[in-house]
PDB file of N, CA and C in Angstrom:
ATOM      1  N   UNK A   1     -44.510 -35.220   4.534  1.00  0.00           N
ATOM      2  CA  UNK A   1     -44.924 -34.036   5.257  1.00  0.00           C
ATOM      3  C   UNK A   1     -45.680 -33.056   4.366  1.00  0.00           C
ATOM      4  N   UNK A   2     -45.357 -33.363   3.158  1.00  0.00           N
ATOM      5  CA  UNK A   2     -46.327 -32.466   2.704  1.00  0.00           C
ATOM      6  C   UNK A   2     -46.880 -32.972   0.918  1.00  0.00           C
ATOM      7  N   UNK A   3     -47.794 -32.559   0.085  1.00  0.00           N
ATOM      8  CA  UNK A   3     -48.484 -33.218  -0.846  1.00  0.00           C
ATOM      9  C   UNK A   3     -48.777 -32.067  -1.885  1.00  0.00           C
ATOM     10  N   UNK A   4     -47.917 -31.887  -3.016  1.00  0.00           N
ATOM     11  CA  UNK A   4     -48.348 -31.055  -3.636  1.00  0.00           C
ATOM     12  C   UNK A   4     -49.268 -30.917  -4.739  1.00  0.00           C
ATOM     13  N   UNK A   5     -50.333 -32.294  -5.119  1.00  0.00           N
ATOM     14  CA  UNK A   5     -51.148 -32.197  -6.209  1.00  0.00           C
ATOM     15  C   UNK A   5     -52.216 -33.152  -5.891  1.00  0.00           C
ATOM     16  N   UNK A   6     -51.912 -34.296  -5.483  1.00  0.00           N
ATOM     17  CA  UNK A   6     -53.365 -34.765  -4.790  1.00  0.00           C
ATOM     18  C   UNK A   6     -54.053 -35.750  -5.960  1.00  0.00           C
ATOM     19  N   UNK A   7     -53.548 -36.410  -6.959  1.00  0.00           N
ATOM     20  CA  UNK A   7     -54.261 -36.826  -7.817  1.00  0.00           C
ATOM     21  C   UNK A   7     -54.824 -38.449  -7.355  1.00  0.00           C
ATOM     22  N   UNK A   8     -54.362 -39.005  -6.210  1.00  0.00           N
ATOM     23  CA  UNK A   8     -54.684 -40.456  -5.483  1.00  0.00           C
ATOM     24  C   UNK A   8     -56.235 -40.518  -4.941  1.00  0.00           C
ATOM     25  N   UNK A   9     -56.327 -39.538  -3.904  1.00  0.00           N
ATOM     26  CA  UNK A   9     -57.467 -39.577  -3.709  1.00  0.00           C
ATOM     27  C   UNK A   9     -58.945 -39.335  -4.230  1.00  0.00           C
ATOM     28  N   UNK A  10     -58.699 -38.506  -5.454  1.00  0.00           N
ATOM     29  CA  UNK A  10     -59.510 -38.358  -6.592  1.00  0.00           C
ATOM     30  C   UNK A  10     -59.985 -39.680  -7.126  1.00  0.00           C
ATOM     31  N   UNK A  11     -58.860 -40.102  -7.826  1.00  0.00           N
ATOM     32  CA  UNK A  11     -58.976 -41.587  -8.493  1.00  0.00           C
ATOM     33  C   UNK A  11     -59.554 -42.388  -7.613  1.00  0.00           C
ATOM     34  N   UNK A  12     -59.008 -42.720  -5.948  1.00  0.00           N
ATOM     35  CA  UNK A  12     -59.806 -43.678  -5.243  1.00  0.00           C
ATOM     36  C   UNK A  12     -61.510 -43.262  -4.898  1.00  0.00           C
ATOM     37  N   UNK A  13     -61.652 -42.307  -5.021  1.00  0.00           N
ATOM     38  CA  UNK A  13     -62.841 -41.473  -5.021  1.00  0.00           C
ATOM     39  C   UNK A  13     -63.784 -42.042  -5.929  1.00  0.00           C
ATOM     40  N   UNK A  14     -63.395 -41.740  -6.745  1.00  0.00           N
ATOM     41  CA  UNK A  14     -64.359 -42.428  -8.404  1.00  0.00           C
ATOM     42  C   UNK A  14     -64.833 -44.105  -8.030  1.00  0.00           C
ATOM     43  N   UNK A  15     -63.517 -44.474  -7.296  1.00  0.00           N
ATOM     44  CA  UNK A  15     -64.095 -45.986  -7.103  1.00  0.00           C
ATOM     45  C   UNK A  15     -65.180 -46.406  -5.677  1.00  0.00           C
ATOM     46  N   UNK A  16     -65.126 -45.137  -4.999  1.00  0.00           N
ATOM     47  CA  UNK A  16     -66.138 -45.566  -3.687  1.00  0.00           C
ATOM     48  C   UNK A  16     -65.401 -45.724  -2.475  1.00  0.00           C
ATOM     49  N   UNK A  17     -63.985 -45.514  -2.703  1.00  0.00           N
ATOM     50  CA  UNK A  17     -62.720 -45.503  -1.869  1.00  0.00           C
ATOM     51  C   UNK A  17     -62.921 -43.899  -0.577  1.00  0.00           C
ATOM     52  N   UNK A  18     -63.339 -44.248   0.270  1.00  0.00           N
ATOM     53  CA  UNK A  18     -63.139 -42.612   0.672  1.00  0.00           C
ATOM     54  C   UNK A  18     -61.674 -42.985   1.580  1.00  0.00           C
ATOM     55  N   UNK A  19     -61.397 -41.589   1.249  1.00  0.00           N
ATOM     56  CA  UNK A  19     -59.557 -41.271   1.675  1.00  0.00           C
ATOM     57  C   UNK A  19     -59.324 -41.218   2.849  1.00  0.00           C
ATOM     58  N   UNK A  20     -58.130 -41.744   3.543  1.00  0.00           N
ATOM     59  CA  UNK A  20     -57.654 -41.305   4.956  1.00  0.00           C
ATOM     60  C   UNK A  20     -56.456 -40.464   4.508  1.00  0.00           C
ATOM     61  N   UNK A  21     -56.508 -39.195   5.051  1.00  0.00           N
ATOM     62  CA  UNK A  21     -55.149 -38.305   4.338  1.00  0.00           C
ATOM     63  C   UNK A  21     -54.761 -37.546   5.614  1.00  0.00           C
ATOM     64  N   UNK A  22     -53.516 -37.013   5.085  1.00  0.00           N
ATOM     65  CA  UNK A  22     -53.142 -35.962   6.174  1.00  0.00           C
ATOM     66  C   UNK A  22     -52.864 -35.072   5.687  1.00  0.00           C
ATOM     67  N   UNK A  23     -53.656 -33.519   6.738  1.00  0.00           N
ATOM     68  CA  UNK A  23     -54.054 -32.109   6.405  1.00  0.00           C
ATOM     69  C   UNK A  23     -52.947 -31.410   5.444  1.00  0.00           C
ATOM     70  N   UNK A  24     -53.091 -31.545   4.501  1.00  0.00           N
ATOM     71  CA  UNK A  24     -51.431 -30.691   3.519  1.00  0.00           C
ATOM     72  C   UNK A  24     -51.745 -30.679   2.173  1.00  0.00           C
ATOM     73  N   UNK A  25     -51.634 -30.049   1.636  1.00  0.00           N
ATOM     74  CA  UNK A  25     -51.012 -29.820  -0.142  1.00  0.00           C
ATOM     75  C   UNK A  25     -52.714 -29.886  -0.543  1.00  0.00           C
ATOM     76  N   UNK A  26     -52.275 -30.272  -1.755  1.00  0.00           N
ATOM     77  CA  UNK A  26     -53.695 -30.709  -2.356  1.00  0.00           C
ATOM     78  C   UNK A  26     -54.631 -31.697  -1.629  1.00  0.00           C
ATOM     79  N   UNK A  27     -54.316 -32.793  -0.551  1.00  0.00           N
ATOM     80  CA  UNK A  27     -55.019 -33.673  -0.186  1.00  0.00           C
ATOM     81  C   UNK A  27     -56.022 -32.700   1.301  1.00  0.00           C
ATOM     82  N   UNK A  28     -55.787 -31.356   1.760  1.00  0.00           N
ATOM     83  CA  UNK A  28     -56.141 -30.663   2.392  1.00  0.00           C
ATOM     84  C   UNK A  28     -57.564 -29.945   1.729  1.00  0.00           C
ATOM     85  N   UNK A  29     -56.853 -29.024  -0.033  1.00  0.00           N
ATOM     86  CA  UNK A  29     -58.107 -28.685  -0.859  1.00  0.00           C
ATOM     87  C   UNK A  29     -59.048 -29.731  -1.453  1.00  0.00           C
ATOM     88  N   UNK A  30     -59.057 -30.916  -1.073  1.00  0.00           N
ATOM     89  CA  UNK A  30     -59.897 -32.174  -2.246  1.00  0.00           C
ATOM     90  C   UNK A  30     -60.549 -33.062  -0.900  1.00  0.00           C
ATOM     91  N   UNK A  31     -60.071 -33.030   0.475  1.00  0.00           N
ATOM     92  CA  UNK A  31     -60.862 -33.908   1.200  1.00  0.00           C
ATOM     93  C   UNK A  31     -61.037 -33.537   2.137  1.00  0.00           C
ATOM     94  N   UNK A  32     -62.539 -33.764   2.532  1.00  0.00           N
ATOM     95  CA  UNK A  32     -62.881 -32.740   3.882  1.00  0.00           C
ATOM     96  C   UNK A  32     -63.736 -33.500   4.768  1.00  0.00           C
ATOM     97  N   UNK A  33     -63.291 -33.973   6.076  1.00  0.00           N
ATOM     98  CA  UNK A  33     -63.640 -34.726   7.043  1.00  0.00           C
ATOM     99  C   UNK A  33     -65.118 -35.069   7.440  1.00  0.00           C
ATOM    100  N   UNK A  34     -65.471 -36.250   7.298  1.00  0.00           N
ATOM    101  CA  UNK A  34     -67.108 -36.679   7.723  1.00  0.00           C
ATOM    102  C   UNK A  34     -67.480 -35.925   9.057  1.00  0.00           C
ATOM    103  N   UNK A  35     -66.225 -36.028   9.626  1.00  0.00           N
ATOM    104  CA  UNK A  35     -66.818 -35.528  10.999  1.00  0.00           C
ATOM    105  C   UNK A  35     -66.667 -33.499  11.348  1.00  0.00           C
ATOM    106  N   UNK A  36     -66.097 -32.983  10.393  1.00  0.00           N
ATOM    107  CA  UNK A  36     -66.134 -31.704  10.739  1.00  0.00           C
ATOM    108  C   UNK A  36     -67.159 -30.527  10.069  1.00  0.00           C
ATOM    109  N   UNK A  37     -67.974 -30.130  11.411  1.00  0.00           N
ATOM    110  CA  UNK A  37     -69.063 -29.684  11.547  1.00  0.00           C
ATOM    111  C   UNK A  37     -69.081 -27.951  10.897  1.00  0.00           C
ATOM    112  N   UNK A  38     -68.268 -28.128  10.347  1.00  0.00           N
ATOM    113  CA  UNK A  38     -67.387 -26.320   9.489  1.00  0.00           C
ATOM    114  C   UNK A  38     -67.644 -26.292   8.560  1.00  0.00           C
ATOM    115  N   UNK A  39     -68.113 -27.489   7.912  1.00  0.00           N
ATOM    116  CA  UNK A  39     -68.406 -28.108   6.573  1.00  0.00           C
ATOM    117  C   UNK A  39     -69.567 -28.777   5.957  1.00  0.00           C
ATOM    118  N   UNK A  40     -70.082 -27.737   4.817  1.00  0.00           N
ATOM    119  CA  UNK A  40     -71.407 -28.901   4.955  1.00  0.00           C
ATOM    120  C   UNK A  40     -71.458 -30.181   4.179  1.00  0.00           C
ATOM    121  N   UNK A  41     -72.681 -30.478   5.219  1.00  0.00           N
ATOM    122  CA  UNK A  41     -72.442 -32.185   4.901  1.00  0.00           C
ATOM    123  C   UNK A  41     -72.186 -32.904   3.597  1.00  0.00           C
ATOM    124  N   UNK A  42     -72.918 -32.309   3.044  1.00  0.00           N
ATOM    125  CA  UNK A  42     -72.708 -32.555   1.310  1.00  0.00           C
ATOM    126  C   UNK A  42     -71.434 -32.685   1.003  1.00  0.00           C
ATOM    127  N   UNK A  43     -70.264 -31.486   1.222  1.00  0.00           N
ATOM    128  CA  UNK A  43     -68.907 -31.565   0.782  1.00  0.00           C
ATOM    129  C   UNK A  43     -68.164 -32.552   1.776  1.00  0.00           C
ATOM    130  N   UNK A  44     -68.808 -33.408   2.902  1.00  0.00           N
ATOM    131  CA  UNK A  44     -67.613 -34.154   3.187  1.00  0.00           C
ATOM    132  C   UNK A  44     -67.398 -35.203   2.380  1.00  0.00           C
ATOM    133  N   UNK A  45     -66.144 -35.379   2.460  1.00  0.00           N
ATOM    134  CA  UNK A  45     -65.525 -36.690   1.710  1.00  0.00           C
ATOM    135  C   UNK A  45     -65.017 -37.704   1.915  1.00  0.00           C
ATOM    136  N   UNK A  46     -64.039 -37.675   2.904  1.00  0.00           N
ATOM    137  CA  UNK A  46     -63.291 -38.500   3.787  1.00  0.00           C
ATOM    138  C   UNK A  46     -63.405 -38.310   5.088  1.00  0.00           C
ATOM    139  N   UNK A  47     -61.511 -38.934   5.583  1.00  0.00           N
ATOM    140  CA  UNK A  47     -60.888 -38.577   6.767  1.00  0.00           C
ATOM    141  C   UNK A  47     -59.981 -37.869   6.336  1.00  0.00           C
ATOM    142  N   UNK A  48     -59.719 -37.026   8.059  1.00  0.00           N
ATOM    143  CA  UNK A  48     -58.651 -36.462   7.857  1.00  0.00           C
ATOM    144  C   UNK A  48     -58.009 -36.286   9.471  1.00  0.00           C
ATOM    145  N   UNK A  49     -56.466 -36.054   9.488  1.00  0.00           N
ATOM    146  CA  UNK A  49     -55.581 -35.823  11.024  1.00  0.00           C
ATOM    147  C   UNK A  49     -54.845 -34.691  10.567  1.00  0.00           C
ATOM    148  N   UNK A  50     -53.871 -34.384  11.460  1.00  0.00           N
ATOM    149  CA  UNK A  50     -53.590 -33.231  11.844  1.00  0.00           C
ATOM    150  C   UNK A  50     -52.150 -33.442  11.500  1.00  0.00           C
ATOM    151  N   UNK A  51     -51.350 -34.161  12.645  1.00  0.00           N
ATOM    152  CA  UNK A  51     -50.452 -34.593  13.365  1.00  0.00           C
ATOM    153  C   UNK A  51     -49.851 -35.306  12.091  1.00  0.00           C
ATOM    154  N   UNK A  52     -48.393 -35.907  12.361  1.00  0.00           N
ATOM    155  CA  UNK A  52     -47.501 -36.397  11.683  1.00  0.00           C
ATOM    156  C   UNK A  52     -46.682 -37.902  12.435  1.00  0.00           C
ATOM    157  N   UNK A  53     -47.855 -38.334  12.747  1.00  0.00           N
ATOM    158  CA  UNK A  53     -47.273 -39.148  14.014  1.00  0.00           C
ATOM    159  C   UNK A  53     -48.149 -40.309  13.719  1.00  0.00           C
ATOM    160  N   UNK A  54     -47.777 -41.492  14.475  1.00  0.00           N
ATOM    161  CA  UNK A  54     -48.386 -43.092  14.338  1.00  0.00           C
ATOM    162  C   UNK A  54     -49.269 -42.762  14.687  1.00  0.00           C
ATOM    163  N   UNK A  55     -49.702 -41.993  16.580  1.00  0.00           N
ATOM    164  CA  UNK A  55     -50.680 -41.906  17.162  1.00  0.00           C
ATOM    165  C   UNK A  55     -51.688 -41.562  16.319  1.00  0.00           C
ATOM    166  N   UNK A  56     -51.811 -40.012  15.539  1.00  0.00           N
ATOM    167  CA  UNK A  56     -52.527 -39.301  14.979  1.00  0.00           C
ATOM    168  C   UNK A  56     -53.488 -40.187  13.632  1.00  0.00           C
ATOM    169  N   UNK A  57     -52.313 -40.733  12.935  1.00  0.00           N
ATOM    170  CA  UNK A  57     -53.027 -41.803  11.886  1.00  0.00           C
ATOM    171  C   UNK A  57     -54.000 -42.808  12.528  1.00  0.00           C
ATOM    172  N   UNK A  58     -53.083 -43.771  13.589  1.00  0.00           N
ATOM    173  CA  UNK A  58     -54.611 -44.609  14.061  1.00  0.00           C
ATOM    174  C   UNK A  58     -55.146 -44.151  14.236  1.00  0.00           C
ATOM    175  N   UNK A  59     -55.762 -43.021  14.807  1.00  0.00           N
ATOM    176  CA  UNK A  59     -56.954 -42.734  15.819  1.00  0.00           C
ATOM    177  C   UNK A  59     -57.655 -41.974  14.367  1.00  0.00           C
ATOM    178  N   UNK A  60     -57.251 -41.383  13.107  1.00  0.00           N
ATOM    179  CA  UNK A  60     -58.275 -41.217  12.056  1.00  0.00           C
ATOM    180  C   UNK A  60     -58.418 -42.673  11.554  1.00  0.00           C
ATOM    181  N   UNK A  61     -57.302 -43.613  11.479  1.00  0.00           N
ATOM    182  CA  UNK A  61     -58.150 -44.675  10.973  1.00  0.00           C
ATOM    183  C   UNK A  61     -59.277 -45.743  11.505  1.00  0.00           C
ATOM    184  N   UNK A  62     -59.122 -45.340  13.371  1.00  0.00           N
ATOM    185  CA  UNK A  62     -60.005 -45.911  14.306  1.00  0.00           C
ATOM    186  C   UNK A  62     -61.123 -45.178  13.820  1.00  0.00           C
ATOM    187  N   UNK A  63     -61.336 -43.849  13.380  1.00  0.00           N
ATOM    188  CA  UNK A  63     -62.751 -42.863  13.329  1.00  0.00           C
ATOM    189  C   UNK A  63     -63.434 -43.370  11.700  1.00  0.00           C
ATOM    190  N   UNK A  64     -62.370 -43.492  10.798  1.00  0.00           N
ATOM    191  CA  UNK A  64     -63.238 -44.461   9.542  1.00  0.00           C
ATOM    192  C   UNK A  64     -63.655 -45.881  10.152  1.00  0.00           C
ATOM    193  N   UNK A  65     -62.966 -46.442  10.351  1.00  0.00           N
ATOM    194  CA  UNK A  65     -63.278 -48.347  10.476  1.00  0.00           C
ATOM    195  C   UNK A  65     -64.573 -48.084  11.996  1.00  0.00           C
ATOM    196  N   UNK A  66     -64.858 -47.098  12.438  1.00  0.00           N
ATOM    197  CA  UNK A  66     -66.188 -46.618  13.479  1.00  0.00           C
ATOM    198  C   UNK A  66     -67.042 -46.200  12.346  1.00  0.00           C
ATOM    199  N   UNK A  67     -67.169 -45.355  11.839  1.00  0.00           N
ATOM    200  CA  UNK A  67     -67.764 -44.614  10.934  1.00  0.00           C
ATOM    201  C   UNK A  67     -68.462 -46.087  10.001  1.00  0.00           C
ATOM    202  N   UNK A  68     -67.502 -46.701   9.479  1.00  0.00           N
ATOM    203  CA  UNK A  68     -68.008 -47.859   8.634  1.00  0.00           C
ATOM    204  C   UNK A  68     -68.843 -49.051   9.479  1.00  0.00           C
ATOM    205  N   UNK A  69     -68.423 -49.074  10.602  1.00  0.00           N
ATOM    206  CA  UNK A  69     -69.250 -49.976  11.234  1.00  0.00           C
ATOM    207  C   UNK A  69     -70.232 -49.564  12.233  1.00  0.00           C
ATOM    208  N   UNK A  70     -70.529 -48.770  12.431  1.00  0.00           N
ATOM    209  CA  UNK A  70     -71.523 -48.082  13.240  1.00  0.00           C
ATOM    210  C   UNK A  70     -72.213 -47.139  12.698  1.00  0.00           C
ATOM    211  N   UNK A  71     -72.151 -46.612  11.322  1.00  0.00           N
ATOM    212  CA  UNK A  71     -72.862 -45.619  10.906  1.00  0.00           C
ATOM    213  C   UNK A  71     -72.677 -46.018   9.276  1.00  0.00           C
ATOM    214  N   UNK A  72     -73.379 -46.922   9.433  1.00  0.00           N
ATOM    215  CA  UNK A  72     -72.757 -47.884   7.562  1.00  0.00           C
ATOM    216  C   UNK A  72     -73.726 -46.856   6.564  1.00  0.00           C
ATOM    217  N   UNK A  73     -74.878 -46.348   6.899  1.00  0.00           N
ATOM    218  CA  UNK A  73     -75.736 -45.819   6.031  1.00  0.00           C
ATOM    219  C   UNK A  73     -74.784 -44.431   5.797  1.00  0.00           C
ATOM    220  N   UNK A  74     -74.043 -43.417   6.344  1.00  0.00           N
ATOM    221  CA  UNK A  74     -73.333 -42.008   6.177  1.00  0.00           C
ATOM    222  C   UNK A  74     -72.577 -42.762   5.351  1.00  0.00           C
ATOM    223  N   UNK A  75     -71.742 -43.924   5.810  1.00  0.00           N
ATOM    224  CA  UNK A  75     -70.480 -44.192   5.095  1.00  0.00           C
ATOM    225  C   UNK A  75     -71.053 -44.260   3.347  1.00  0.00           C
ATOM    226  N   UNK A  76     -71.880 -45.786   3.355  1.00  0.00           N
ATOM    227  CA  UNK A  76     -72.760 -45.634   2.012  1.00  0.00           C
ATOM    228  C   UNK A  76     -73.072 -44.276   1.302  1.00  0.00           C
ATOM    229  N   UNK A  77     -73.546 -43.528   1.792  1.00  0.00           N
ATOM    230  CA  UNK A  77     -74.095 -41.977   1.474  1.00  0.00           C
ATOM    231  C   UNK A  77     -72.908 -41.265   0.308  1.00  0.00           C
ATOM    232  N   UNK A  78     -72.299 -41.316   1.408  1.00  0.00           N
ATOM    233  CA  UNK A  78     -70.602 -40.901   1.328  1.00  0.00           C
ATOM    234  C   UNK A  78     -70.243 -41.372  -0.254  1.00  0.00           C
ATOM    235  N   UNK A  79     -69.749 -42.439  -0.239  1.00  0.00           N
ATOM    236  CA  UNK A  79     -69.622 -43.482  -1.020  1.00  0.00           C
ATOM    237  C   UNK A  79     -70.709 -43.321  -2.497  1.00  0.00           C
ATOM    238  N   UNK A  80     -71.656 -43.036  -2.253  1.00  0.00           N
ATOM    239  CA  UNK A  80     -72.262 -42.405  -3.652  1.00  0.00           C
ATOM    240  C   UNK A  80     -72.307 -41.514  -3.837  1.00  0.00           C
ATOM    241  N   UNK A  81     -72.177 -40.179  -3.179  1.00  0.00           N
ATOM    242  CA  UNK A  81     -71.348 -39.181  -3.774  1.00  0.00           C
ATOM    243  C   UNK A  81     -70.194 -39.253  -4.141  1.00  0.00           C
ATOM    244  N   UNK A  82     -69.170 -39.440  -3.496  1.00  0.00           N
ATOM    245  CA  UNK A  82     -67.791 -39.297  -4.588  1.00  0.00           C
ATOM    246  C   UNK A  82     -67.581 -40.407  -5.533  1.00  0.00           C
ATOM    247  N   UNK A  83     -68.771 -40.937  -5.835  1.00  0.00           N
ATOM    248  CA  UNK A  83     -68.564 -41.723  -7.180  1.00  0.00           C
ATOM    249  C   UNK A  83     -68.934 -40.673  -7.956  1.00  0.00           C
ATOM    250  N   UNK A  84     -69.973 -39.655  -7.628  1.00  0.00           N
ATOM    251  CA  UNK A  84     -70.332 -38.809  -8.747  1.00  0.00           C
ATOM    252  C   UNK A  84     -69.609 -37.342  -9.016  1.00  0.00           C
ATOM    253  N   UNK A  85     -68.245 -37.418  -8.213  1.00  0.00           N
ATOM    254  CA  UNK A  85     -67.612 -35.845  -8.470  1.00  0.00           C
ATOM    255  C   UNK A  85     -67.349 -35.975  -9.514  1.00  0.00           C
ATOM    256  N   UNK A  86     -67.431 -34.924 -10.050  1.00  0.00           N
ATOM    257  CA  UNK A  86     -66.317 -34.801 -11.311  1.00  0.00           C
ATOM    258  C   UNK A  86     -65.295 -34.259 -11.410  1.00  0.00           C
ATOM    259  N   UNK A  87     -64.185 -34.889 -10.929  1.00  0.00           N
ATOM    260  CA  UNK A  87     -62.693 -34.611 -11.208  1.00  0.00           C
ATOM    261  C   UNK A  87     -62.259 -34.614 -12.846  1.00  0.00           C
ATOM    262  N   UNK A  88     -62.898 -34.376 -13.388  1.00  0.00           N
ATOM    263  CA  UNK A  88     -62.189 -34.381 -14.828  1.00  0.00           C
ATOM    264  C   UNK A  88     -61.441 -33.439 -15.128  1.00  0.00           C
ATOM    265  N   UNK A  89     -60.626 -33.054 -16.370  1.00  0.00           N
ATOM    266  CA  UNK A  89     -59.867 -32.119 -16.562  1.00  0.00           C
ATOM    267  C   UNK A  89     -60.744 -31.380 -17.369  1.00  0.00           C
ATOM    268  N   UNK A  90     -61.800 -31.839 -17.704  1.00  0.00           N
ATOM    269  CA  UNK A  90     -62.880 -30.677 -18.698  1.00  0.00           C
ATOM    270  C   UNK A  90     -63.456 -29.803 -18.130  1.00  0.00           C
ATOM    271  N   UNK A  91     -63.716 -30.131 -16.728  1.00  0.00           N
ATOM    272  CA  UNK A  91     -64.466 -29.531 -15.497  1.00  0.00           C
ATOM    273  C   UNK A  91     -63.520 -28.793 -15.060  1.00  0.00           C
ATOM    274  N   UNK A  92     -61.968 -29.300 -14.723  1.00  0.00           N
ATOM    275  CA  UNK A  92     -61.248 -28.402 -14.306  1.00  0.00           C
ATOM    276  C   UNK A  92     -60.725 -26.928 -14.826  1.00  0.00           C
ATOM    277  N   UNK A  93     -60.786 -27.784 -16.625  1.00  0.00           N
ATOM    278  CA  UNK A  93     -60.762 -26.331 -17.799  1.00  0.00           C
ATOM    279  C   UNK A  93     -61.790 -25.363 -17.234  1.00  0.00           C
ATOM    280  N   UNK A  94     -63.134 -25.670 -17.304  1.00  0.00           N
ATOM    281  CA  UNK A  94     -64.027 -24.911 -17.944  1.00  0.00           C
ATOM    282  C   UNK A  94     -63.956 -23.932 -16.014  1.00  0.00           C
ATOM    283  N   UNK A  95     -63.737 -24.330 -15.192  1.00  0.00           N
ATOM    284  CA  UNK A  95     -63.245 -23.323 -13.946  1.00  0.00           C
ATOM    285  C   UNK A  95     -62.305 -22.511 -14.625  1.00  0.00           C
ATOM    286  N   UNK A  96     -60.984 -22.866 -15.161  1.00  0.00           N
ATOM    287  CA  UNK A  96     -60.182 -21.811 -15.332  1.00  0.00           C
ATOM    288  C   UNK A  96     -60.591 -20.403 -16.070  1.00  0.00           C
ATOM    289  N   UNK A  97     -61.409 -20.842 -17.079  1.00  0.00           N
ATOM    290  CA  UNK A  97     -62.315 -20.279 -18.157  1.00  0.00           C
ATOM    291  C   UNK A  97     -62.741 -19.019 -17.395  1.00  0.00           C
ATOM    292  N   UNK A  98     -64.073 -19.729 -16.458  1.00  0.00           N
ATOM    293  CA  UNK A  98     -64.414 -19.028 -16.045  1.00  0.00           C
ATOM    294  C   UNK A  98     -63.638 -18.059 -14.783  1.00  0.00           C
ATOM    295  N   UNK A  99     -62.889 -18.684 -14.027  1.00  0.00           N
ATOM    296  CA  UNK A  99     -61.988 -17.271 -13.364  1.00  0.00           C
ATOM    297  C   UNK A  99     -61.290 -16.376 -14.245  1.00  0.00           C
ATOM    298  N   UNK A 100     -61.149 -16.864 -15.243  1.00  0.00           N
ATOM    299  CA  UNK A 100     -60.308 -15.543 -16.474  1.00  0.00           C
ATOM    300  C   UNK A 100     -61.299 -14.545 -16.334  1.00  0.00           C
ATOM    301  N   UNK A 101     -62.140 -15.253 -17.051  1.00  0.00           N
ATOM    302  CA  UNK A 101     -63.424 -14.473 -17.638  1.00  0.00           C
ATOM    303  C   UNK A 101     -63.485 -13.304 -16.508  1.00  0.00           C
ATOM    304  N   UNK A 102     -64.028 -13.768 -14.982  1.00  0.00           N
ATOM    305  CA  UNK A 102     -64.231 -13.305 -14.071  1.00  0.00           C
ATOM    306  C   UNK A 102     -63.122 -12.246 -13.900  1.00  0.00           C
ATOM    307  N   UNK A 103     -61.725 -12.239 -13.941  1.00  0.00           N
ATOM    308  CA  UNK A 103     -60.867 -11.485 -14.073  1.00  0.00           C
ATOM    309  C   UNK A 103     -61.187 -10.700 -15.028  1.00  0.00           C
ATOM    310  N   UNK A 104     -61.036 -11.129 -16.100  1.00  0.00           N
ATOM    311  CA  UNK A 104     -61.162  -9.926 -16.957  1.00  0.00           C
ATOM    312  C   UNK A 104     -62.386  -8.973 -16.647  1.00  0.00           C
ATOM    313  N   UNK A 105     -63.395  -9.310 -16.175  1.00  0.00           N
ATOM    314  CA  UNK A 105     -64.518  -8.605 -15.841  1.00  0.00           C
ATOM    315  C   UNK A 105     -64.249  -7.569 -14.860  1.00  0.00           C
ATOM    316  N   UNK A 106     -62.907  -7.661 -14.381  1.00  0.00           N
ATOM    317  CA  UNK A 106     -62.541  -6.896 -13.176  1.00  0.00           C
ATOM    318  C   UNK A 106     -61.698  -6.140 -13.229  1.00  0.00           C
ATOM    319  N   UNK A 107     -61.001  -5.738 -14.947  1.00  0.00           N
ATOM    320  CA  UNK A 107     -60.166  -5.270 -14.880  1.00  0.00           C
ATOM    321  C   UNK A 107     -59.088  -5.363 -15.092  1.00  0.00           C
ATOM    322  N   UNK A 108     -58.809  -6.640 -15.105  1.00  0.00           N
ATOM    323  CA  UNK A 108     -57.248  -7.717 -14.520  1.00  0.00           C
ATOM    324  C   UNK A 108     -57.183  -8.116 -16.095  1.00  0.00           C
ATOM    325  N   UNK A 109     -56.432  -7.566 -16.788  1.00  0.00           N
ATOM    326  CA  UNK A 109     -56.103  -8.202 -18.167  1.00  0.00           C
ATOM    327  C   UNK A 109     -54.534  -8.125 -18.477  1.00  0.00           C
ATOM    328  N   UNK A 110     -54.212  -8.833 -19.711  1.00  0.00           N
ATOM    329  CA  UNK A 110     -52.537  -8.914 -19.707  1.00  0.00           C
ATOM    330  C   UNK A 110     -52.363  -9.855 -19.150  1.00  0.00           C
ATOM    331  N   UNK A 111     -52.854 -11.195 -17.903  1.00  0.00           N
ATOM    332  CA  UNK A 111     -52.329 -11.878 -16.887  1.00  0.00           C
ATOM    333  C   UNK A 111     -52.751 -13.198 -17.507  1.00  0.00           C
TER     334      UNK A 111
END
């Protein structure tokens, strides 16, 4: 029911794997649905459901195994971008860096 760090779908990511997850924890901040139009296209990544239920899972895994066979060129697309994220932890440092920084620029020191 719920996912607090998310480090699976990253890794399957790197390999061309796009994720079927459900909306929670870290797998909520790291994967963001081919099909939702809230989002631009660039940042989608995967799938994603709602629900906590059998129903809810097939019917995202009916919308990938559609997606892959009826729209093979998005899926492909897809698929070479998250070979190229960079999930690294150097990338992840050099964010922290910079929100300090950004903090401190604001005032916010001691923290």
């Amino acid at each position: 029911m719920f996912e607090p760090c998310g480090l699976t779908q990253m890794i399957a990511m790197e390999y061309g794997a796009l994720p079927i997850v459900r909306k929670t924890g870290g797998l909520a901040d790291t994967v963001f649905d081919l099909d939702d139009d809230k989002k631009p296209y660039d940042e989608r990544n995967g799938f994603m459901f709602e629900g906590a239920d059998n129903g809810a899972l097939t019917q995202c895994m009916n919308r990938a195994m559609d997606t892959f066979k009826h729209r093979r060129q998005d899926f492909s697309q897809v698929q070479e971008r998250v070979m190229k994220t960079d999930n690294t932890w150097e990338k992840a440092g050099q964010e922290y860096v910079r929100l300090y920084r950004a903090m401190q620029g604001d005032g916010v020191r001691g923290y």
